[in-house]
N, C-alpha and C. Protein backbone atom coordinates (compact mmCIF):
# COMPACT_ATOMS: atom_id res chain seq x y z
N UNK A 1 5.94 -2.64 14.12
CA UNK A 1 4.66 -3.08 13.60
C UNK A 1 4.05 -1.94 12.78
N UNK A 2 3.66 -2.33 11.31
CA UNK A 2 2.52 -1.14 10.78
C UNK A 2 1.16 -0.72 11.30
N UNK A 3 0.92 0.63 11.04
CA UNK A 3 -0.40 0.41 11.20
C UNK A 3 -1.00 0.18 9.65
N UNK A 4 -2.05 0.75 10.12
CA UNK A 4 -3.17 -0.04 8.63
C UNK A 4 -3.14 0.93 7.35
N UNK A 5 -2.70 2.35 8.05
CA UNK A 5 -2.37 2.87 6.76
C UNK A 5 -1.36 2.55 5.57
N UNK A 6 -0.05 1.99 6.86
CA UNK A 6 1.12 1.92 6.27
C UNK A 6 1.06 0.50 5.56
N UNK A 7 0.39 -0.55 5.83
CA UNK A 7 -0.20 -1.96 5.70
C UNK A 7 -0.77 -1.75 3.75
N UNK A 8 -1.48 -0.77 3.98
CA UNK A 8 -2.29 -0.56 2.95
C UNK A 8 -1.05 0.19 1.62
N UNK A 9 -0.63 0.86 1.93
CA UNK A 9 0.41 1.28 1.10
C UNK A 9 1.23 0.68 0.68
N UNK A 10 1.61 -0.16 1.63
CA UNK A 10 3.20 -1.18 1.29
C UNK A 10 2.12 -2.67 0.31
N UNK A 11 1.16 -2.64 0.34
CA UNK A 11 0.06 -3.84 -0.50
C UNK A 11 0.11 -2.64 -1.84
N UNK A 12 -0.25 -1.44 -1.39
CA UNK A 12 -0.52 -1.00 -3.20
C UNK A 12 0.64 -0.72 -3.52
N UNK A 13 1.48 -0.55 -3.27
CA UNK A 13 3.07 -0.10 -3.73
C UNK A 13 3.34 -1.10 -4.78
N UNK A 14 3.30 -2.48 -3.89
CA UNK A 14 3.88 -3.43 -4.35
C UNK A 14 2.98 -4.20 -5.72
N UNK A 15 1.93 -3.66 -5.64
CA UNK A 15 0.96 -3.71 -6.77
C UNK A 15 1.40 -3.11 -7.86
N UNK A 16 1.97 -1.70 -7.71
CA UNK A 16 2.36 -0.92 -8.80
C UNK A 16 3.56 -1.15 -9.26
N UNK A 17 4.79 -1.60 -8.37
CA UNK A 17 6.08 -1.71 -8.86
C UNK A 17 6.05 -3.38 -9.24
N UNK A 18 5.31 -4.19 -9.32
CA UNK A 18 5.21 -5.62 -9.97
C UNK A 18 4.38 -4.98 -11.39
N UNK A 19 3.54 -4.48 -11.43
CA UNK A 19 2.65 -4.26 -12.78
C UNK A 19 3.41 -3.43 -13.52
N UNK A 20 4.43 -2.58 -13.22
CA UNK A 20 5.45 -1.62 -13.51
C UNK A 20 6.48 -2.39 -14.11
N UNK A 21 7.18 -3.47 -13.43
CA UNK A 21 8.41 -3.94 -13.84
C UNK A 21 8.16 -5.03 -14.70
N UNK A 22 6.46 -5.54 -14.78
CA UNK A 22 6.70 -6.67 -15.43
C UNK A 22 6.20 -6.42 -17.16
N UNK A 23 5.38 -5.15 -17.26
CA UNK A 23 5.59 -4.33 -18.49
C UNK A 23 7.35 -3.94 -19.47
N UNK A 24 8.08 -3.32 -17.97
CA UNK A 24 9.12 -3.00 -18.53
C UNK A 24 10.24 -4.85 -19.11
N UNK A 25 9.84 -5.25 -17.99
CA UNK A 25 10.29 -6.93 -18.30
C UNK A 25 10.15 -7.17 -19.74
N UNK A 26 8.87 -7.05 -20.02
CA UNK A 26 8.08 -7.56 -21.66
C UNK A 26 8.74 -6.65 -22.31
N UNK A 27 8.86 -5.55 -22.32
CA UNK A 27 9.07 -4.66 -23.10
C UNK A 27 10.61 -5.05 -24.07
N UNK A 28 11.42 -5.00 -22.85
CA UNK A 28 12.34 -5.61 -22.79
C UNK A 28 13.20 -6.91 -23.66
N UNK A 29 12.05 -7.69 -22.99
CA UNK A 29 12.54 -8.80 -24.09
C UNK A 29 12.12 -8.77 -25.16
N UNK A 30 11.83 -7.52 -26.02
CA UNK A 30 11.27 -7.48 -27.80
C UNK A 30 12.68 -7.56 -28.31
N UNK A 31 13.53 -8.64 -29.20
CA UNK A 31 14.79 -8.59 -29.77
C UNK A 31 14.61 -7.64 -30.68
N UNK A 32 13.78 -7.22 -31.11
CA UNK A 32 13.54 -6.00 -32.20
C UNK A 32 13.78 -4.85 -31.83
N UNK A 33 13.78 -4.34 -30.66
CA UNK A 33 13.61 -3.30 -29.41
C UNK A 33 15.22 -2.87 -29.27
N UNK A 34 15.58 -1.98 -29.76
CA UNK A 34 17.29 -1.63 -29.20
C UNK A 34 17.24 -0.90 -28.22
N UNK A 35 16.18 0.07 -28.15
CA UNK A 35 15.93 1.24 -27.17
C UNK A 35 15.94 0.79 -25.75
N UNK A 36 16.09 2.33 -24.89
CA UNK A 36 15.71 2.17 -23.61
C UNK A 36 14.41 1.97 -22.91
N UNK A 37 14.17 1.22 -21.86
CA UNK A 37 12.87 1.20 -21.17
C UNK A 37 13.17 1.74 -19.90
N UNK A 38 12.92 2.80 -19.01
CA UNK A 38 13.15 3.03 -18.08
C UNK A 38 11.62 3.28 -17.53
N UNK A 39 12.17 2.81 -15.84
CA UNK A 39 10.89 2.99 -15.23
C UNK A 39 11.52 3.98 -13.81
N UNK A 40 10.27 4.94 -13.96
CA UNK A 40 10.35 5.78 -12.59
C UNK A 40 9.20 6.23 -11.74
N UNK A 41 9.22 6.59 -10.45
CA UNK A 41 8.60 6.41 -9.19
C UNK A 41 8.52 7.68 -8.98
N UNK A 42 7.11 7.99 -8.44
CA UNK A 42 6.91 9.60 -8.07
C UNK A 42 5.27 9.07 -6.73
N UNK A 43 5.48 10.03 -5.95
CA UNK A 43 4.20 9.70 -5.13
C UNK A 43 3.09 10.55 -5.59
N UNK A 44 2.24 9.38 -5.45
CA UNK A 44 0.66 9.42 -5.69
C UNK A 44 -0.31 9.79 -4.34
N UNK A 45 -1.17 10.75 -4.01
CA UNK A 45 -1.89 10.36 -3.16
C UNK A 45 -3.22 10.16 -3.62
N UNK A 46 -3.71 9.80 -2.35
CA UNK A 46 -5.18 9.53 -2.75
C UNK A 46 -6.10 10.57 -2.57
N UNK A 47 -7.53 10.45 -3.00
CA UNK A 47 -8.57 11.63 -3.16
C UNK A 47 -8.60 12.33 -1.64
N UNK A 48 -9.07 11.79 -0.60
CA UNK A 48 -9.06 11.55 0.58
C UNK A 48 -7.80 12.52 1.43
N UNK A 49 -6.23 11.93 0.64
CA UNK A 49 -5.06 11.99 1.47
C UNK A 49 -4.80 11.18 2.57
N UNK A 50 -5.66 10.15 2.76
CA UNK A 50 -5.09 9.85 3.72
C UNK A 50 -3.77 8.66 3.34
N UNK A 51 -3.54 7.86 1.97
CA UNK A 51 -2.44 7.12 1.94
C UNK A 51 -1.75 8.19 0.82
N UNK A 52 -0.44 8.07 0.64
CA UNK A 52 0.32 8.45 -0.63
C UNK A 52 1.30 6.80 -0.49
N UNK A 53 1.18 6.57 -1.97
CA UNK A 53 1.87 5.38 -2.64
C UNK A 53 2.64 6.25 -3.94
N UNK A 54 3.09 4.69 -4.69
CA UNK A 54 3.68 5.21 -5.49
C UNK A 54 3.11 4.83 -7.12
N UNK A 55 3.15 5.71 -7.90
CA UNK A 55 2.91 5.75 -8.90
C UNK A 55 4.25 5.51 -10.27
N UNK A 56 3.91 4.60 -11.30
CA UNK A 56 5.17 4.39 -11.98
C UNK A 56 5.02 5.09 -13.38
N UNK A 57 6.27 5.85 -14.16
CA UNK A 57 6.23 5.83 -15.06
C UNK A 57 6.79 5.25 -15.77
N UNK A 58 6.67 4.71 -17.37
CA UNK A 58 7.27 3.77 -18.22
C UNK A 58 7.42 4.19 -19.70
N UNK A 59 8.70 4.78 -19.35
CA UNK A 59 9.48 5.54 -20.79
C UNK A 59 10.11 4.53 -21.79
N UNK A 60 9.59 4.63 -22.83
CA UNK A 60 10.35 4.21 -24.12
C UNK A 60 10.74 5.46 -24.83
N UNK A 61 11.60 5.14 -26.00
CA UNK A 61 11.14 5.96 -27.65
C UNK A 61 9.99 6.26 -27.97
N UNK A 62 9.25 5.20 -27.77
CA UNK A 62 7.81 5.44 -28.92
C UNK A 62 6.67 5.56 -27.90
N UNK A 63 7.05 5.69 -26.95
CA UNK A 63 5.68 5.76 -25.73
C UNK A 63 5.64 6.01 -24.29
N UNK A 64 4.35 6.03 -23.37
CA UNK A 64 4.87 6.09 -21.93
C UNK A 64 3.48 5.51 -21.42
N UNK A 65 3.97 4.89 -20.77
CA UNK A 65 2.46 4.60 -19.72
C UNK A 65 2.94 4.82 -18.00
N UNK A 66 1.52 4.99 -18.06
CA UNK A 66 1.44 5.47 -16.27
C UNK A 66 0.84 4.08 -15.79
N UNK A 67 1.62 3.80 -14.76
CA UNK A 67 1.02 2.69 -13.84
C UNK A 67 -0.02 3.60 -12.46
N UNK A 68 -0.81 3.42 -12.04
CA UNK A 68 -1.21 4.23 -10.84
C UNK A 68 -2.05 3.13 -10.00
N UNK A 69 -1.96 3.74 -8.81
CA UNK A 69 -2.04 2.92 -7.45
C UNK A 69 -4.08 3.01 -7.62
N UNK A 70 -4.34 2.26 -7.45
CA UNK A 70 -5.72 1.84 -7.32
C UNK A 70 -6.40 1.90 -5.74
N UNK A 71 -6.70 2.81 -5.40
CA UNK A 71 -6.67 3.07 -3.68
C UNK A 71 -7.58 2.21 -3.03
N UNK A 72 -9.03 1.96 -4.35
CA UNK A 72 -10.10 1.71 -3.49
C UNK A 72 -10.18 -0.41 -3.67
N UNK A 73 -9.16 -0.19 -4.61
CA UNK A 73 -8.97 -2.04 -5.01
C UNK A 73 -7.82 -3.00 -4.25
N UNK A 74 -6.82 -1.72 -3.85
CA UNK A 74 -5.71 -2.10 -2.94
C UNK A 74 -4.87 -2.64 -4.11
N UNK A 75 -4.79 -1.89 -5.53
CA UNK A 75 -4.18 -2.79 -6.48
C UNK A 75 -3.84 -1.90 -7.59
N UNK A 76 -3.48 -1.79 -8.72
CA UNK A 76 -2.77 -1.13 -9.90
C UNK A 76 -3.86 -1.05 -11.12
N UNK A 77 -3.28 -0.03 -12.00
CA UNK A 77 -4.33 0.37 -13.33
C UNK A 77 -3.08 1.05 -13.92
N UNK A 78 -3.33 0.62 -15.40
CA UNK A 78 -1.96 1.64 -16.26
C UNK A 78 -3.07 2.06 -16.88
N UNK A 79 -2.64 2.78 -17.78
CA UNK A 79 -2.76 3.42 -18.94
C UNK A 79 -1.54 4.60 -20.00
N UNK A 80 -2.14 4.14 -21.34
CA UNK A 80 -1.65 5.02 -22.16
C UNK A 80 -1.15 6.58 -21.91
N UNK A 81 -0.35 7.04 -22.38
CA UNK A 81 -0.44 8.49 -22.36
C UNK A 81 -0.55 8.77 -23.58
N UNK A 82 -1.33 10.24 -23.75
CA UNK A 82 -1.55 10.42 -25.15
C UNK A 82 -0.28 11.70 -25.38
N UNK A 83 0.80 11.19 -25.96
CA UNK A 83 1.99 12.14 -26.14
C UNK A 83 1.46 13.11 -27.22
N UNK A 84 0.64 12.63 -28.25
CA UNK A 84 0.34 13.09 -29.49
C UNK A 84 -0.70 14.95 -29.25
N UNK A 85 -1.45 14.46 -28.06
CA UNK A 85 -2.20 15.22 -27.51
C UNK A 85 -1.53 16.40 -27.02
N UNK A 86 -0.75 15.84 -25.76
CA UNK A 86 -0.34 16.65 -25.01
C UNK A 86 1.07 17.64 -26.28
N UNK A 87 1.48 17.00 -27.26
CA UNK A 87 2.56 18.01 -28.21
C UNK A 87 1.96 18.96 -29.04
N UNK A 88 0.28 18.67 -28.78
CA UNK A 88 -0.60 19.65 -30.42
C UNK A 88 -0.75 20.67 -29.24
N UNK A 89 -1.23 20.56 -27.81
CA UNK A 89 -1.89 21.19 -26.73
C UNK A 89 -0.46 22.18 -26.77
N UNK A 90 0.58 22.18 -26.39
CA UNK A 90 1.79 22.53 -26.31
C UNK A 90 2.00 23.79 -27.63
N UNK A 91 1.51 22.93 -28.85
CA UNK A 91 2.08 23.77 -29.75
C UNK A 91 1.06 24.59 -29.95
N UNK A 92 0.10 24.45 -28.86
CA UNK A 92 -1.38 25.86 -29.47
C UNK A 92 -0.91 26.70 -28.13
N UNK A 93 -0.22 26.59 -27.53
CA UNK A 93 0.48 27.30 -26.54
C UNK A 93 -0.45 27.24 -25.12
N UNK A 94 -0.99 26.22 -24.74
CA UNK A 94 -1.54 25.41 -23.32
C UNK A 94 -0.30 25.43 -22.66
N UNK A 95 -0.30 25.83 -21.39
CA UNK A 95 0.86 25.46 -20.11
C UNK A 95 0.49 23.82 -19.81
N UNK A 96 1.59 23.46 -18.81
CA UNK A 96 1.56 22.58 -18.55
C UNK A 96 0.71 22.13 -17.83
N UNK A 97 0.54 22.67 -16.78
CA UNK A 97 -0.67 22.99 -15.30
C UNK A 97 -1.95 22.74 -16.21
N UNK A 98 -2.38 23.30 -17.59
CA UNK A 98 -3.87 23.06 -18.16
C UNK A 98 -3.80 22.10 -18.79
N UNK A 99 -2.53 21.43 -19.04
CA UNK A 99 -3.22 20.28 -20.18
C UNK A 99 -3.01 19.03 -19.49
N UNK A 100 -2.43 19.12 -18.29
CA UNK A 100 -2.64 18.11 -16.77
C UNK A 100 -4.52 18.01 -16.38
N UNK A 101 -4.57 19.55 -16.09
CA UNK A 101 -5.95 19.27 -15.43
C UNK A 101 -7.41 19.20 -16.65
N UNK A 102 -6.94 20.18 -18.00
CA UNK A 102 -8.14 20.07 -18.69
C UNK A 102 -8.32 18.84 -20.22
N UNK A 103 -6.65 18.85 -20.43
CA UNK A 103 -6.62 17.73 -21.39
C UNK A 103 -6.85 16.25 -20.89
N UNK A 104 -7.81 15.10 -21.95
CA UNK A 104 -7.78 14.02 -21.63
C UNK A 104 -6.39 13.15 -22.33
N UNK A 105 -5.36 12.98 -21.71
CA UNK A 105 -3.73 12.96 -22.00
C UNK A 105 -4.31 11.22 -21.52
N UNK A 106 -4.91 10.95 -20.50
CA UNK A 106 -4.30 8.94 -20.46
C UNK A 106 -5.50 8.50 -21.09
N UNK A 107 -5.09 7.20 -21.48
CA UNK A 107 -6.64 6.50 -22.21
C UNK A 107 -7.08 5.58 -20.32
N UNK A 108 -7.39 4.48 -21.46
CA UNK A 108 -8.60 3.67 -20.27
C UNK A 108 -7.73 3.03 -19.12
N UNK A 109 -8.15 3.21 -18.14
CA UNK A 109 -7.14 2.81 -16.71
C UNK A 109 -7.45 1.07 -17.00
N UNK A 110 -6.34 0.04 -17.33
CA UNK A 110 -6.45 -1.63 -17.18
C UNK A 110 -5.85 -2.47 -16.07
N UNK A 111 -6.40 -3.16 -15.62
CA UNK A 111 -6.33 -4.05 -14.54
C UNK A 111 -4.80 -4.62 -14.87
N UNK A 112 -3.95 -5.27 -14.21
CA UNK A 112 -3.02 -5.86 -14.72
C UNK A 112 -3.34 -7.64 -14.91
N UNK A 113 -2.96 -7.90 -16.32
CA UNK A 113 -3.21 -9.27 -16.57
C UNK A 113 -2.52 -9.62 -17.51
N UNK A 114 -2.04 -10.91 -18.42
CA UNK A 114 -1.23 -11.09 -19.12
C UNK A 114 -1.32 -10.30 -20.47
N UNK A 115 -2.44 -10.01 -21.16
CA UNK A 115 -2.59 -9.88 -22.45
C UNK A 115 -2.38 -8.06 -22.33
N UNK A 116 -2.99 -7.12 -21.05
CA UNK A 116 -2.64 -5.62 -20.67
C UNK A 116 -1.21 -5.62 -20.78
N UNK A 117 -0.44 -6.48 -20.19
CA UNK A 117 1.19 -6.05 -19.82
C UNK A 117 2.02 -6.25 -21.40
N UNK A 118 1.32 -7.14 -21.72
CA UNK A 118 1.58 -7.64 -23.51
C UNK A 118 1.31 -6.41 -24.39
N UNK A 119 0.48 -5.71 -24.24
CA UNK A 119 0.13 -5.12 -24.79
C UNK A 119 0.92 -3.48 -24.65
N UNK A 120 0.94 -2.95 -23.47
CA UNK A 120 1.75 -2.37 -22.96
C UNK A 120 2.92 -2.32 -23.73
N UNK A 121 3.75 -3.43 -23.18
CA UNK A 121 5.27 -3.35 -23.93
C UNK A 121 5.21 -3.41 -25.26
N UNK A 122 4.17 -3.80 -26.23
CA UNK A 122 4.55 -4.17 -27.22
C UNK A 122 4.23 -2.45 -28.08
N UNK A 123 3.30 -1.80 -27.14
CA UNK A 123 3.50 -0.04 -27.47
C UNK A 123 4.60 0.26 -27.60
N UNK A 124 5.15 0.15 -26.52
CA UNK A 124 6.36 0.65 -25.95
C UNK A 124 7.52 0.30 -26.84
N UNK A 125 7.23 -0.64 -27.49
CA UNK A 125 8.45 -1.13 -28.36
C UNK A 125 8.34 -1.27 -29.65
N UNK A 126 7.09 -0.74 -30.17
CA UNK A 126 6.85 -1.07 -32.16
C UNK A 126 6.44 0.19 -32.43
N UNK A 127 6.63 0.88 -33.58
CA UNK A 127 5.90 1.97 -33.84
C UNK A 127 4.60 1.26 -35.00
N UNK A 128 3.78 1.75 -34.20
CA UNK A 128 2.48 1.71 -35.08
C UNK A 128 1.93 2.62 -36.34
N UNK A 129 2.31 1.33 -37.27
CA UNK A 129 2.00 2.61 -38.64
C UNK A 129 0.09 2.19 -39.15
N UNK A 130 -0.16 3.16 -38.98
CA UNK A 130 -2.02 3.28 -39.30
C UNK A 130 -1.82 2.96 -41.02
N UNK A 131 -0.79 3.38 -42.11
CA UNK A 131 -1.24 2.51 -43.24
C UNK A 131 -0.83 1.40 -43.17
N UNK A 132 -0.60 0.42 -42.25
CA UNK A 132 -0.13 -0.71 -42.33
C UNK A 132 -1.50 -1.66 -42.76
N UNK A 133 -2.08 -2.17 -43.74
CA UNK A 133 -3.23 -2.82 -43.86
C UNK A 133 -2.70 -4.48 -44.12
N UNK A 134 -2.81 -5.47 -43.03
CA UNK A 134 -2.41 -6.33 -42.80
C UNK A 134 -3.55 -7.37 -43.28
């Protein structure tokens, strides 16, 4: 039998590796998309400590998003990473350790829902050209 910690973890886990796989899913099915989508698992804890879950990452070519465990919703939030950020921070010669804690590297944490996970993969799989005036 769990207790309630373990209750609570195995509910947000499963929050993160469904909002995780069903990004990489979408991603996936872009026929335009030749590249890889890989997804990987690292533990998350919470402010507190009292649960550690798991947190997903979601590698393409052209992008990455972080899935992360939502402690106080019992549920998932992705967001962007800003690669662009973290390579200028790098090339002004920032360690890694400072541009974790002082750079703003993810954008806005999103709930998982059809049009977020859509959106997600479709990062993950198009490169976005800014002169594109459509």
């Amino acid at each position: 039998m769990l207790n309630e910690s373990e209750d609570v973890c195995e509910i947000i886990d499963g929050a993160v590796k469904d909002y995780a796989f069903e990004i990489a899913e979408k991603a996936k099915s872009y026929s335009e998309y030749n590249g890889e989508v890989s997804v990987d698992f690292d533990p998350c804890n919470s402010a507190d400590e009292k649960y550690t879950c798991s947190q997903a990452t979601i590698t393409s070519e052209l992008g990455v998003i972080v899935v992360f465990p939502d402690f106080k919703k019992k549920s998932a939030c992705a967001c962007v990473v800003n690669l662009g950020l973290i390579n200028a921070m790098q090339m002004e010669g920032f360690d890694n350790d400072y541009i974790e804690q002082e750079g703003k590297v993810y954008g806005t944490l999103v709930p998982q829902n059809t049009e977020t996970v859509e959106a997600f993969a479709y990062y993950l799989t198009h490169k976005i050209d800014p002169t594109n005036k459509r």
